[in-house]
N, C-alpha and C. Protein backbone atom coordinates (compact mmCIF):
# COMPACT_ATOMS: atom_id res chain seq x y z
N UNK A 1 0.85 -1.19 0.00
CA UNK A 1 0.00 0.00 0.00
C UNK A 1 0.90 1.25 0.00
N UNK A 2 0.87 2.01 -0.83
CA UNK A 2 1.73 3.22 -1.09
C UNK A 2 1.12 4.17 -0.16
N UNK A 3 1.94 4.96 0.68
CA UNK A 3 1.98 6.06 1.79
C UNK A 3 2.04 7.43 0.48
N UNK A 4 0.95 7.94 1.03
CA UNK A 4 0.44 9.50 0.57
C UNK A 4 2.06 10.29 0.78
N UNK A 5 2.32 10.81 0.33
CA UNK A 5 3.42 11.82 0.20
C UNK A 5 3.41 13.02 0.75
N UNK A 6 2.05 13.10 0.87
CA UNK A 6 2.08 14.93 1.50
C UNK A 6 1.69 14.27 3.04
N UNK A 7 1.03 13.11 3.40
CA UNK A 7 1.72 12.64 4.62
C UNK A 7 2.92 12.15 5.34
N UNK A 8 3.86 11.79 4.35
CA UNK A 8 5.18 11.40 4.22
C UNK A 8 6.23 12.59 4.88
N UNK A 9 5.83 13.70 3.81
CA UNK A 9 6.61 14.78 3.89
C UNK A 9 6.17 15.31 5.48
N UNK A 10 5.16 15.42 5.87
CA UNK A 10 4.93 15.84 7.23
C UNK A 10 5.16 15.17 8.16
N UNK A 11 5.35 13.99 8.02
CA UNK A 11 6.00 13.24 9.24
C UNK A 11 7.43 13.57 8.98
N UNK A 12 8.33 13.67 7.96
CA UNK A 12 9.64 13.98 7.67
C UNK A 12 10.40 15.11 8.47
N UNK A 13 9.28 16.25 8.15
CA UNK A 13 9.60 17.54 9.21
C UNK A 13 9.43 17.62 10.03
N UNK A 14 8.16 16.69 11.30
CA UNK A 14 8.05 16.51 12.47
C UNK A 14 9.34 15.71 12.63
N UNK A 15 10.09 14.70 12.40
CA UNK A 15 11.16 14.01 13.00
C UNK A 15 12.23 15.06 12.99
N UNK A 16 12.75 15.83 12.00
CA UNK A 16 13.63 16.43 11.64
C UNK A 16 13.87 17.65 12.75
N UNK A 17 12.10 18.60 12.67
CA UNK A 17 12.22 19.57 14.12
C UNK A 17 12.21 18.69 15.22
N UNK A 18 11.71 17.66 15.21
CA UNK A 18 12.02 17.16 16.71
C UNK A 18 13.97 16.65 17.01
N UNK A 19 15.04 16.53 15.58
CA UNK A 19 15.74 15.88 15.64
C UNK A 19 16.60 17.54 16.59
N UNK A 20 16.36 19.18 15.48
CA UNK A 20 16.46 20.21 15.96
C UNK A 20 16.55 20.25 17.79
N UNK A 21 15.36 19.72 17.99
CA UNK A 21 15.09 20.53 19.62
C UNK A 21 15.60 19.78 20.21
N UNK A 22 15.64 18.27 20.27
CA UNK A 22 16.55 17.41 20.92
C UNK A 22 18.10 17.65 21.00
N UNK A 23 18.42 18.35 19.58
CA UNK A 23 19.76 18.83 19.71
C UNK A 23 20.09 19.72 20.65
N UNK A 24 19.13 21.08 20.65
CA UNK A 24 19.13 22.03 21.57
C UNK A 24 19.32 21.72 22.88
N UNK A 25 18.66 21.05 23.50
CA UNK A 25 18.35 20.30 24.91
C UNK A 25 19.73 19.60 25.03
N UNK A 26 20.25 18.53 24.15
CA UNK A 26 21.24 17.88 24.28
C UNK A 26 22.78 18.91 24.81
N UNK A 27 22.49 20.16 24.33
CA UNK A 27 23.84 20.99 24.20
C UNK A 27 23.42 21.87 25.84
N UNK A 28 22.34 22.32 25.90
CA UNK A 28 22.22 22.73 27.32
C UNK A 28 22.53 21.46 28.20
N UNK A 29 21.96 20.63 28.27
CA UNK A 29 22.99 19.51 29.01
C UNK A 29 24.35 19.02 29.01
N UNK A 30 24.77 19.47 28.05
CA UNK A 30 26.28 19.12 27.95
C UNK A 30 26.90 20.14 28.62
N UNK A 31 26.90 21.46 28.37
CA UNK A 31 27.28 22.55 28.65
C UNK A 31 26.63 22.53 30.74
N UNK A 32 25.79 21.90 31.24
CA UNK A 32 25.56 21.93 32.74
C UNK A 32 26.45 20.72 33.37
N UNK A 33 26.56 19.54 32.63
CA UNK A 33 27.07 18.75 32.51
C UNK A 33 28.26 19.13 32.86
N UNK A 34 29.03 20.13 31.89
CA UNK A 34 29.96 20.50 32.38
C UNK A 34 30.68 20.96 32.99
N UNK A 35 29.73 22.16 33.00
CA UNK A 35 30.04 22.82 34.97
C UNK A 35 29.90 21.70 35.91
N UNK A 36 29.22 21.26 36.46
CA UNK A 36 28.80 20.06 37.50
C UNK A 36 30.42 19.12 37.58
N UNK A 37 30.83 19.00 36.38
CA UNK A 37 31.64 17.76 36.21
C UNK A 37 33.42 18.56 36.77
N UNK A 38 33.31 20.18 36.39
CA UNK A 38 34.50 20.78 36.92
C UNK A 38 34.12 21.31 38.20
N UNK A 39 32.90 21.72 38.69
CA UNK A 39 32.83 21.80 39.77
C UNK A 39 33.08 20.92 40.92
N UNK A 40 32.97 19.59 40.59
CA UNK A 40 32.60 18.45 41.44
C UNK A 40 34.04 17.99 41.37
N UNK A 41 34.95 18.52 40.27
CA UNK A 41 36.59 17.87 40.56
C UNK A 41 37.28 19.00 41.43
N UNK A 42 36.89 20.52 41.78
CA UNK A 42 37.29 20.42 42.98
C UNK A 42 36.85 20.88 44.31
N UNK A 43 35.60 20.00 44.34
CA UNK A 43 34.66 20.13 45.49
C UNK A 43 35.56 20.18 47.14
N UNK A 44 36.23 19.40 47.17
CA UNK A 44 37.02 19.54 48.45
C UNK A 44 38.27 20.35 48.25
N UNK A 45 38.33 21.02 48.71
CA UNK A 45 39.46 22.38 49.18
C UNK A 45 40.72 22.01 49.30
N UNK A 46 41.40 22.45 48.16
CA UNK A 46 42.87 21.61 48.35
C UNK A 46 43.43 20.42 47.93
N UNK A 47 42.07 19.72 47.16
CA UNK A 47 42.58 18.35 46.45
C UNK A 47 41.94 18.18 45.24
N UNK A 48 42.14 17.60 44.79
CA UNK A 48 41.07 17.13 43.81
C UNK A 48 40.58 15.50 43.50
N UNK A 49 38.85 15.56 43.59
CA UNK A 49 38.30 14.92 43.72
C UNK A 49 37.92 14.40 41.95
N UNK A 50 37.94 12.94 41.88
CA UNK A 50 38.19 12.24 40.59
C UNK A 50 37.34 11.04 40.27
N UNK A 51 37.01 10.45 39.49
CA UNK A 51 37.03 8.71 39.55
C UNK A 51 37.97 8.45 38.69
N UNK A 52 38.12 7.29 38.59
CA UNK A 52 39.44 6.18 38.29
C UNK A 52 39.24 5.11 38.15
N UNK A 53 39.35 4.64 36.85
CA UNK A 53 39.38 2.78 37.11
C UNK A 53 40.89 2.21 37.57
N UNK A 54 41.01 1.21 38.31
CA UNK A 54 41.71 0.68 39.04
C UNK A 54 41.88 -1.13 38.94
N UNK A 55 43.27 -1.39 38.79
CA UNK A 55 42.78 -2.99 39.29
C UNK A 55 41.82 -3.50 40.32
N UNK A 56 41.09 -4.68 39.66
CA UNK A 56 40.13 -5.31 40.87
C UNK A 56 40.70 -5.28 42.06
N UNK A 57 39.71 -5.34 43.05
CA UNK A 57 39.94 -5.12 44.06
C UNK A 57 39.13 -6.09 45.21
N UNK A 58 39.17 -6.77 46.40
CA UNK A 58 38.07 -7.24 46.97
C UNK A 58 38.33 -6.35 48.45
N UNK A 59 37.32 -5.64 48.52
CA UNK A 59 37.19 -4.97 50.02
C UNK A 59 36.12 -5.39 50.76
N UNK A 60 35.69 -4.83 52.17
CA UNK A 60 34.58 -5.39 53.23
C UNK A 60 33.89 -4.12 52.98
N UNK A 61 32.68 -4.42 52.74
CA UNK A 61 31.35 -3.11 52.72
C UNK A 61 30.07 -3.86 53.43
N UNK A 62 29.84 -2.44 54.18
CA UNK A 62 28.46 -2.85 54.89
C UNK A 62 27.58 -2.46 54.11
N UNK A 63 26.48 -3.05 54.44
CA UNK A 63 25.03 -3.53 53.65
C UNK A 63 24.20 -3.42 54.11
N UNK A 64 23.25 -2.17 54.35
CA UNK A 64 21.85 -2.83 55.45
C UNK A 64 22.38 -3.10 56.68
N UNK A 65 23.05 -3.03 57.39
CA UNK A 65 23.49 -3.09 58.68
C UNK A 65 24.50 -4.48 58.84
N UNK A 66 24.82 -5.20 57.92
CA UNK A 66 25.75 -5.98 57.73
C UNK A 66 27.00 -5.91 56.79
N UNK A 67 27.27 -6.44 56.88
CA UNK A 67 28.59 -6.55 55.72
C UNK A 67 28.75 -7.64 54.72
N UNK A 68 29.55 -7.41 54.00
CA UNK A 68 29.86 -8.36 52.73
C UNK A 68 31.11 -8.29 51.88
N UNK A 69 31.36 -8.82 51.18
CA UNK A 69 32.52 -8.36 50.49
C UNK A 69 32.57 -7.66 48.71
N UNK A 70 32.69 -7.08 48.65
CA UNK A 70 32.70 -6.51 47.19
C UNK A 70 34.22 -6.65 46.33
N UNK A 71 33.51 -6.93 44.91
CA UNK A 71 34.56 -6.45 43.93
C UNK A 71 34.56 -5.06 43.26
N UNK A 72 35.99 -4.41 43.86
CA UNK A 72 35.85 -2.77 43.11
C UNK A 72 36.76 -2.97 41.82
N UNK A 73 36.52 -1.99 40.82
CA UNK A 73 37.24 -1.97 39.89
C UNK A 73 37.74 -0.24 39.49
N UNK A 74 36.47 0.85 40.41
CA UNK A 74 37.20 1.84 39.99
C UNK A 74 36.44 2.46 41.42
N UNK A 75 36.77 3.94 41.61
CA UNK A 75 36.64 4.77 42.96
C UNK A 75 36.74 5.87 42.44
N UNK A 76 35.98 7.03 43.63
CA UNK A 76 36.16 8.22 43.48
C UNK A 76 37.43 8.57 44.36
N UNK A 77 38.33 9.29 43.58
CA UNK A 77 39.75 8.93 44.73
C UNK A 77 39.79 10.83 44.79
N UNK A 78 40.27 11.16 46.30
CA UNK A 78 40.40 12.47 46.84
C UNK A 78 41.87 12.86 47.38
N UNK A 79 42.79 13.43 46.47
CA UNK A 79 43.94 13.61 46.07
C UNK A 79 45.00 15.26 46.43
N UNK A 80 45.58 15.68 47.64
CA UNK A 80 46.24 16.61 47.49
C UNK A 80 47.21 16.51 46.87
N UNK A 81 47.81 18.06 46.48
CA UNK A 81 48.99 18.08 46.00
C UNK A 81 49.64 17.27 44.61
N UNK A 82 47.77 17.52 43.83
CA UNK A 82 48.30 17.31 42.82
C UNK A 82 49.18 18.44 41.73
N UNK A 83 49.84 18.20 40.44
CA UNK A 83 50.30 18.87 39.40
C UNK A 83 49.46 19.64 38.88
N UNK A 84 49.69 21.00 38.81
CA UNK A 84 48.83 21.83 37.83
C UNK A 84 48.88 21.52 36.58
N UNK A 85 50.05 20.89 36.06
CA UNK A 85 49.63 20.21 34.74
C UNK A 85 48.52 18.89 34.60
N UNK A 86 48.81 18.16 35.71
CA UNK A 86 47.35 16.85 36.06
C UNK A 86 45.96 17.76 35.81
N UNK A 87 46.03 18.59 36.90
CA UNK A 87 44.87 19.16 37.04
C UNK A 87 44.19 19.83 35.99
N UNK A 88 45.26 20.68 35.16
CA UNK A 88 44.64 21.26 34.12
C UNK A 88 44.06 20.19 32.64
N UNK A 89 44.89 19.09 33.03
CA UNK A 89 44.78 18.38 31.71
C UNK A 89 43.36 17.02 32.23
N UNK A 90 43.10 17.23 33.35
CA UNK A 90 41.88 16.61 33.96
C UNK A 90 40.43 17.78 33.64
N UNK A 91 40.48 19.02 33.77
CA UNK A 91 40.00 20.24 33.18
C UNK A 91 39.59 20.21 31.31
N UNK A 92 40.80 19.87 30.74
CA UNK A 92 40.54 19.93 29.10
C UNK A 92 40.06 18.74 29.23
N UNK A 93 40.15 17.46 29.83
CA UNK A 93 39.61 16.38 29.17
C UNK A 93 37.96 16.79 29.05
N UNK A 94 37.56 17.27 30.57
CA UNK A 94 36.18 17.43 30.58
C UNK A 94 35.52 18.40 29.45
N UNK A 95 36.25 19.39 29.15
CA UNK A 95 35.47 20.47 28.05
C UNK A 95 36.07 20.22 26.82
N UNK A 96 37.16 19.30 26.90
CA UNK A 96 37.55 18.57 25.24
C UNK A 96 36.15 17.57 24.98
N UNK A 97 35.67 16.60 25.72
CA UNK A 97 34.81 15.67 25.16
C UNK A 97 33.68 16.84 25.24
N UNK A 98 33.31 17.42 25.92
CA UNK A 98 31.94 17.85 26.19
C UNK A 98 31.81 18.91 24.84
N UNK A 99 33.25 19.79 24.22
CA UNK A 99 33.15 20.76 23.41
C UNK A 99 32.55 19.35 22.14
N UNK A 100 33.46 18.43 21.71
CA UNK A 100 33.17 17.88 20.68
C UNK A 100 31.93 17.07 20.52
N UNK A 101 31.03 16.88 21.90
CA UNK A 101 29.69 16.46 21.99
C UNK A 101 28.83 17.63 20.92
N UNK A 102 29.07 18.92 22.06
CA UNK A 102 28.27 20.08 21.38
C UNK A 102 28.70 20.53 19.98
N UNK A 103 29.60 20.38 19.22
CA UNK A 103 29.94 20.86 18.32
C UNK A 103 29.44 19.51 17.18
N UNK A 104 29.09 18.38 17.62
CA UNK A 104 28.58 17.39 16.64
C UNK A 104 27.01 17.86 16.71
N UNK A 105 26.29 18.11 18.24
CA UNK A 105 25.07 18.23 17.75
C UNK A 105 24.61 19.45 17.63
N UNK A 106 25.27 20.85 17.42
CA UNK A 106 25.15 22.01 16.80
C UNK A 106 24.88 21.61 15.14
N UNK A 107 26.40 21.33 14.73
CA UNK A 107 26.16 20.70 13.22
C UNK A 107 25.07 19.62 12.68
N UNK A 108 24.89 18.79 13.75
CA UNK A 108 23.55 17.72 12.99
C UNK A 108 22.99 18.68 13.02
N UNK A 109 21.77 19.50 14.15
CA UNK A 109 20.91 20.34 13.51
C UNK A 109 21.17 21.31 12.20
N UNK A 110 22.37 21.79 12.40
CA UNK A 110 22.39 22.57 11.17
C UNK A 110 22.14 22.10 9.98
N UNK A 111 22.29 20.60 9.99
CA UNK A 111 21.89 19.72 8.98
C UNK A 111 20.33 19.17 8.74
N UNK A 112 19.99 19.13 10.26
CA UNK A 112 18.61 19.06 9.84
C UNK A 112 17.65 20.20 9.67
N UNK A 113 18.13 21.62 9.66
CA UNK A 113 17.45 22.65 9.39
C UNK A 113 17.64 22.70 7.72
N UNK A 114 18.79 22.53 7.12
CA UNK A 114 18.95 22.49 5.83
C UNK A 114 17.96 21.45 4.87
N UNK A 115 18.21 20.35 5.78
CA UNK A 115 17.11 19.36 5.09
C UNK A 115 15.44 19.72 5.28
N UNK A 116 15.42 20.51 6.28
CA UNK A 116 14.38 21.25 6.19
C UNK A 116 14.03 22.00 5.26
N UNK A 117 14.33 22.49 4.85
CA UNK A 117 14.55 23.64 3.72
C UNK A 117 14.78 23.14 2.59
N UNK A 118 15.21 21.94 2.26
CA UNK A 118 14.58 21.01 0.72
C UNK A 118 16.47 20.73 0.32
N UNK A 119 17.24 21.46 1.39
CA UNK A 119 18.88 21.01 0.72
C UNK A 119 19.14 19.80 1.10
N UNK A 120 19.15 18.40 0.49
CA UNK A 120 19.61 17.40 0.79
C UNK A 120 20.88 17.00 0.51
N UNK A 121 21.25 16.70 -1.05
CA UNK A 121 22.45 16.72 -1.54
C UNK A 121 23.56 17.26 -2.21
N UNK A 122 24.00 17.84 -1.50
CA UNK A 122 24.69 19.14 -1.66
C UNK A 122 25.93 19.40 -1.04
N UNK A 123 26.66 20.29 -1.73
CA UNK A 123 28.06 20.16 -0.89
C UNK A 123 28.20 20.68 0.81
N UNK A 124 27.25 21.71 0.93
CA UNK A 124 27.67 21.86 2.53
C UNK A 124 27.15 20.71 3.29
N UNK A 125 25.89 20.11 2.96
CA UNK A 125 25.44 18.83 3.62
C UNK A 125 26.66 17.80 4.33
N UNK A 126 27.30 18.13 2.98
CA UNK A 126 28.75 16.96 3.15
C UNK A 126 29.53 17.49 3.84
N UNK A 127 29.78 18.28 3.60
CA UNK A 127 31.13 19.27 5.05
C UNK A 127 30.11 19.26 6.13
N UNK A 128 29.11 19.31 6.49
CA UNK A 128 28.79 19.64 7.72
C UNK A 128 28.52 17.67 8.04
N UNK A 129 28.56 17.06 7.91
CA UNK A 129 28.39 15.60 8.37
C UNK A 129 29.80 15.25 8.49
N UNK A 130 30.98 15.88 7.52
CA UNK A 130 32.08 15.32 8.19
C UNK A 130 32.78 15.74 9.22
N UNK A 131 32.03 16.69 9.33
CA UNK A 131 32.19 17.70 10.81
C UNK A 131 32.11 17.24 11.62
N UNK A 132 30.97 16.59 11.60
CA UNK A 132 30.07 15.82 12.75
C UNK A 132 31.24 14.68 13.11
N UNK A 133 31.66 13.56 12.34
CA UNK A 133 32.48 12.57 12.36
C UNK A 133 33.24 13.38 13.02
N UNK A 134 34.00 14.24 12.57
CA UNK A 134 35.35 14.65 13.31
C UNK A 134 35.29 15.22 14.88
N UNK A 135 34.30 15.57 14.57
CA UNK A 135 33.92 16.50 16.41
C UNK A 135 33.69 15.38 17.08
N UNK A 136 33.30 14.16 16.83
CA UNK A 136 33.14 13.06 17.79
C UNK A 136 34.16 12.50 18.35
N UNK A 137 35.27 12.23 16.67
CA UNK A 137 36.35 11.28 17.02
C UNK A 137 37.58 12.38 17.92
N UNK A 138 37.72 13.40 17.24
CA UNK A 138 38.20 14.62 18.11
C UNK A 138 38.35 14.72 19.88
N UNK A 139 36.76 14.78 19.73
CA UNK A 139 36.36 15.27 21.20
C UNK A 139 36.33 13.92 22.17
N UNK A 140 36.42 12.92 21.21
CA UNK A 140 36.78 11.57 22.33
C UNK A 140 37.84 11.23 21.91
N UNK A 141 38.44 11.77 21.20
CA UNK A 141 40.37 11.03 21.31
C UNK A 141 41.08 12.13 22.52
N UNK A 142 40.37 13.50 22.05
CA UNK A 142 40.97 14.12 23.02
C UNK A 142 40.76 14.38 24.54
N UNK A 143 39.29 13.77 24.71
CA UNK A 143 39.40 13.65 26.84
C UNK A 143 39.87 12.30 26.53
N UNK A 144 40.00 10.96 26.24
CA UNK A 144 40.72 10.08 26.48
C UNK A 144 42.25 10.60 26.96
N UNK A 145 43.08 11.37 25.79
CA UNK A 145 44.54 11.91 25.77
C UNK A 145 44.56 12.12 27.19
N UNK A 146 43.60 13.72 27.57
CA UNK A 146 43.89 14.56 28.68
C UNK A 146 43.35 14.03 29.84
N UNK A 147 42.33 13.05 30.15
CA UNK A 147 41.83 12.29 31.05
C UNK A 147 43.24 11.18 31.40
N UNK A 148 43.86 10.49 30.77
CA UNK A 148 45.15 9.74 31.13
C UNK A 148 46.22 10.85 31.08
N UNK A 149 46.73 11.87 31.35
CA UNK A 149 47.46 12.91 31.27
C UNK A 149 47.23 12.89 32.87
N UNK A 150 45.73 13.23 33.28
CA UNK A 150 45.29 13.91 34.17
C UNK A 150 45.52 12.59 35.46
N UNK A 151 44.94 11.63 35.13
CA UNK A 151 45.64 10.57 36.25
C UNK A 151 46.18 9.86 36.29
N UNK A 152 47.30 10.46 35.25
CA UNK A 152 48.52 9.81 36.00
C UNK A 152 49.18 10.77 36.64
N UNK A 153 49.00 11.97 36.77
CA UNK A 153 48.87 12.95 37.98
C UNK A 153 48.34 12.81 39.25
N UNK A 154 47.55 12.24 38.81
CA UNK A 154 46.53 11.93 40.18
C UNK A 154 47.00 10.96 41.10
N UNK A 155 47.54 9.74 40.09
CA UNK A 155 48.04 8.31 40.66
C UNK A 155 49.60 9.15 41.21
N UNK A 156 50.12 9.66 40.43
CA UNK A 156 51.82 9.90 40.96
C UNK A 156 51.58 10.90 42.55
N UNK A 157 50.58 11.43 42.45
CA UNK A 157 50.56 12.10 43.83
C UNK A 157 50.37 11.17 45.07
N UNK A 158 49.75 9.74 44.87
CA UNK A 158 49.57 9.26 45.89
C UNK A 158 50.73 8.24 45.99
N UNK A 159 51.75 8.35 45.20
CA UNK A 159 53.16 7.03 45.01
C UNK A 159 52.50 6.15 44.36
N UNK A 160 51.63 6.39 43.45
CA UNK A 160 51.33 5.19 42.12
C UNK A 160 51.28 5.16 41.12
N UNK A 161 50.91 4.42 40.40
CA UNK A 161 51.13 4.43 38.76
C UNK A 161 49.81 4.09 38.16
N UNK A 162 49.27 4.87 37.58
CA UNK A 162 48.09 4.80 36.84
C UNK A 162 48.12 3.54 35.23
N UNK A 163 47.28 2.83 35.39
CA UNK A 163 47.34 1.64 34.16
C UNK A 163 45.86 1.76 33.90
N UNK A 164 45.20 1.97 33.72
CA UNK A 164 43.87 1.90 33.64
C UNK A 164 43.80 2.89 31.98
N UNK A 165 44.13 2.87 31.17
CA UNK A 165 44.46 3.14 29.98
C UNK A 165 43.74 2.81 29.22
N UNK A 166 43.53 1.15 29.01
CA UNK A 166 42.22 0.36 28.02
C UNK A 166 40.99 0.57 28.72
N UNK A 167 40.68 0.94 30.24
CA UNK A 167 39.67 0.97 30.68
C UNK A 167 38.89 2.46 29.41
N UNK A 168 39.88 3.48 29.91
CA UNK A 168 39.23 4.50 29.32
C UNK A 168 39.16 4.93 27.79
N UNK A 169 39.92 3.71 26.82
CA UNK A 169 39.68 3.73 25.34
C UNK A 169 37.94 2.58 25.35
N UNK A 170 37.94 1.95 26.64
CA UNK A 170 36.98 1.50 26.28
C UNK A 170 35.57 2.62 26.30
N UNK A 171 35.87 3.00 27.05
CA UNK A 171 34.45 4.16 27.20
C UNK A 171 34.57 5.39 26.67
N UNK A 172 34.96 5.44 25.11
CA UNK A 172 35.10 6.07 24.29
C UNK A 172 34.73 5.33 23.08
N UNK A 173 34.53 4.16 22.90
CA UNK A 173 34.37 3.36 22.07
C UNK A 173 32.69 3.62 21.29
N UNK A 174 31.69 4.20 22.06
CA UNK A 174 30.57 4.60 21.51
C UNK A 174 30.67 5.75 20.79
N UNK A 175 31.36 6.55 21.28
CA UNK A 175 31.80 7.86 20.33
C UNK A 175 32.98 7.67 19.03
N UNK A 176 33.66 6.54 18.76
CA UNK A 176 34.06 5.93 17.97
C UNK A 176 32.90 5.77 17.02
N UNK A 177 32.25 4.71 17.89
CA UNK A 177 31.18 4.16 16.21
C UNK A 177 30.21 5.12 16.31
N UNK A 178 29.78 6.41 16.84
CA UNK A 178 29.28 7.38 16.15
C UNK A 178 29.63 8.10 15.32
N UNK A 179 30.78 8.30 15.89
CA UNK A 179 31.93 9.27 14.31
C UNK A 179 31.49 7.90 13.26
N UNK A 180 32.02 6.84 13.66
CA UNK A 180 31.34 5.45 11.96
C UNK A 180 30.68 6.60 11.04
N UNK A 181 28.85 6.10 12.03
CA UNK A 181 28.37 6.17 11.48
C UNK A 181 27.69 7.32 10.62
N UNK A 182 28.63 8.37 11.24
CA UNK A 182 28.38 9.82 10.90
C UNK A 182 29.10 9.90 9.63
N UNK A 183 30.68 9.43 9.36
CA UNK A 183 31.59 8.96 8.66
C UNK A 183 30.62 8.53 7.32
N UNK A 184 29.52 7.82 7.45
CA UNK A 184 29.06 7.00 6.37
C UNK A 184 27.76 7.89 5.91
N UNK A 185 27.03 8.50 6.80
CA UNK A 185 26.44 9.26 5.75
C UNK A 185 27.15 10.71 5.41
N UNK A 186 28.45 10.92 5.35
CA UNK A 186 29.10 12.07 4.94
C UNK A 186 29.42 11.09 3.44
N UNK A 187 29.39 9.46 3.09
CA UNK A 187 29.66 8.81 1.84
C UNK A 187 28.36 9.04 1.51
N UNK A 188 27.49 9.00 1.89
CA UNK A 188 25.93 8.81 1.54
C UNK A 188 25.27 10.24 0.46
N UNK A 189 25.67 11.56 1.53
CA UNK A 189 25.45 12.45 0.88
C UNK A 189 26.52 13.13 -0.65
N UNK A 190 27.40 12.52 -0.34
CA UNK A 190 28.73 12.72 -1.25
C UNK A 190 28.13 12.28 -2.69
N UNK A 191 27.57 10.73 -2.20
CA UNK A 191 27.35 10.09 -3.80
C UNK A 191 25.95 11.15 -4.04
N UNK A 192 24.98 10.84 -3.04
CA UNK A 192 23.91 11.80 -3.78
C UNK A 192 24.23 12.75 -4.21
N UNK A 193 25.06 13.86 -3.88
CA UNK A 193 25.24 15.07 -4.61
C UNK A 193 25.74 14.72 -5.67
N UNK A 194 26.44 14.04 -6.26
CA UNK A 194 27.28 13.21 -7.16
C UNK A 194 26.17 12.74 -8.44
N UNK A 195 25.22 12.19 -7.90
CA UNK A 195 24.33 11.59 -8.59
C UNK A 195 23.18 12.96 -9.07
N UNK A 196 23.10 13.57 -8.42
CA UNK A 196 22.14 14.76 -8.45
C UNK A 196 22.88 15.77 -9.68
N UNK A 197 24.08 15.71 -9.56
CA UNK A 197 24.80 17.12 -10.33
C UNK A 197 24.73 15.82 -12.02
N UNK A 198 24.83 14.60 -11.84
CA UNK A 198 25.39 14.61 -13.27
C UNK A 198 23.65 14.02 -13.73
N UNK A 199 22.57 14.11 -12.73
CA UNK A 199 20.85 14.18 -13.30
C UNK A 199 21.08 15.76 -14.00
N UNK A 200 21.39 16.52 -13.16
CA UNK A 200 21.18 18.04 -14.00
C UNK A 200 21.66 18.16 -15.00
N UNK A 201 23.15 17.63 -15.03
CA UNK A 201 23.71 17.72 -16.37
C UNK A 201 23.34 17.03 -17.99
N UNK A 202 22.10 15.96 -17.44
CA UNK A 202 21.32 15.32 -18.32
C UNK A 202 20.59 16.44 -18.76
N UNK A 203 19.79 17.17 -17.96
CA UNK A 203 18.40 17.66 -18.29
C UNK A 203 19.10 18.66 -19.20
């Protein structure tokens, strides 16, 4: 059964402004997100307060008025006398990932306001989607960098050595396959414009 088109097209622009305002919302959260996240590293006076993944661990924790034993693998660890280079590079990690969050979903909308407006395949379409890819892989290669910068600052202040390295390429790994898949429709729109310029050149 073939779907009406002028119903088509109106569900198209409801997803698209809804893809808009979700963006909006997404970037005011990133941006509170971010305060919260530098505020809260140095909530106690004189140190700075962190999490960390860590080798396993088995410690005694109470429960409901008993105890038990737990496996830890990471902690919020509370640290004087750390490096102003730790500290600062614990600082960029947070507004390196958070800038390249907001700067991917600034550009999707800008993309979905365009597609609003009937520009689908077209050359800025394509620069602004590979934008997108790059602000992802960017903004998560670079708090990975400055996040391991930052504790192994953290670890050397307490006489240790920070290894927790694959922990934090792992939790970057979703912002990996978003750059992907952002990556693939920057091929997507490429060929359409491609295909579109040599239809005109028919007509």
């Amino acid at each position: 059964m073939t779907r009406d088109p002028q119903v088509q097209a109106k569900r198209d622009r409801a997803d698209l402004m809804t893809a808009v305002v979700v963006a909006a919302l997404a970037v005011a959260a990133l941006v509170y997100d971010s305060v919260a996240r530098i505020s809260a590293l140095f909530a106690t006076p004189g140190a700075i307060t962190v999490a960390a993944p860590f080798d396993a661990q088995t410690v005694t924790v109470d429960v409901g008025g008993g105890s038990t034993t737990a496996m830890i693998t990471s902690g919020t660890l509370v640290v004087e006398d750390v490096s102003v280079i730790s500290v600062v590079s614990l600082v960029a990690a947070i507004v390196t990932g958070s800038a390249g969050l907001i700067a991917a979903a600034v550009l999707a909308s800008a993309v979905c306001r365009r597609l609003l407006r009937g520009h689908i395949f077209d050359r800025i379409n394509v620069i602004l989607t590979f934008w997108v890819s790059l602000s992802l892989l960017i903004g998560s290669l670079g708090a990975v960098w400055f996040q391991n910068m930052g504790l192994n600052g953290v670890l050397a202040a307490t006489g240790g050595e920070f290894d927790g390295q694959a922990e934090l390429m792992l939790q970057a790994v979703p912002f990996f396959v978003a750059a992907m898949a952002a990556g693939v429709l920057v091929i997507v729109f490429r060929r359409g414009a491609e295909l579109q310029r040599d239809a005109e050149g028919l007509v």
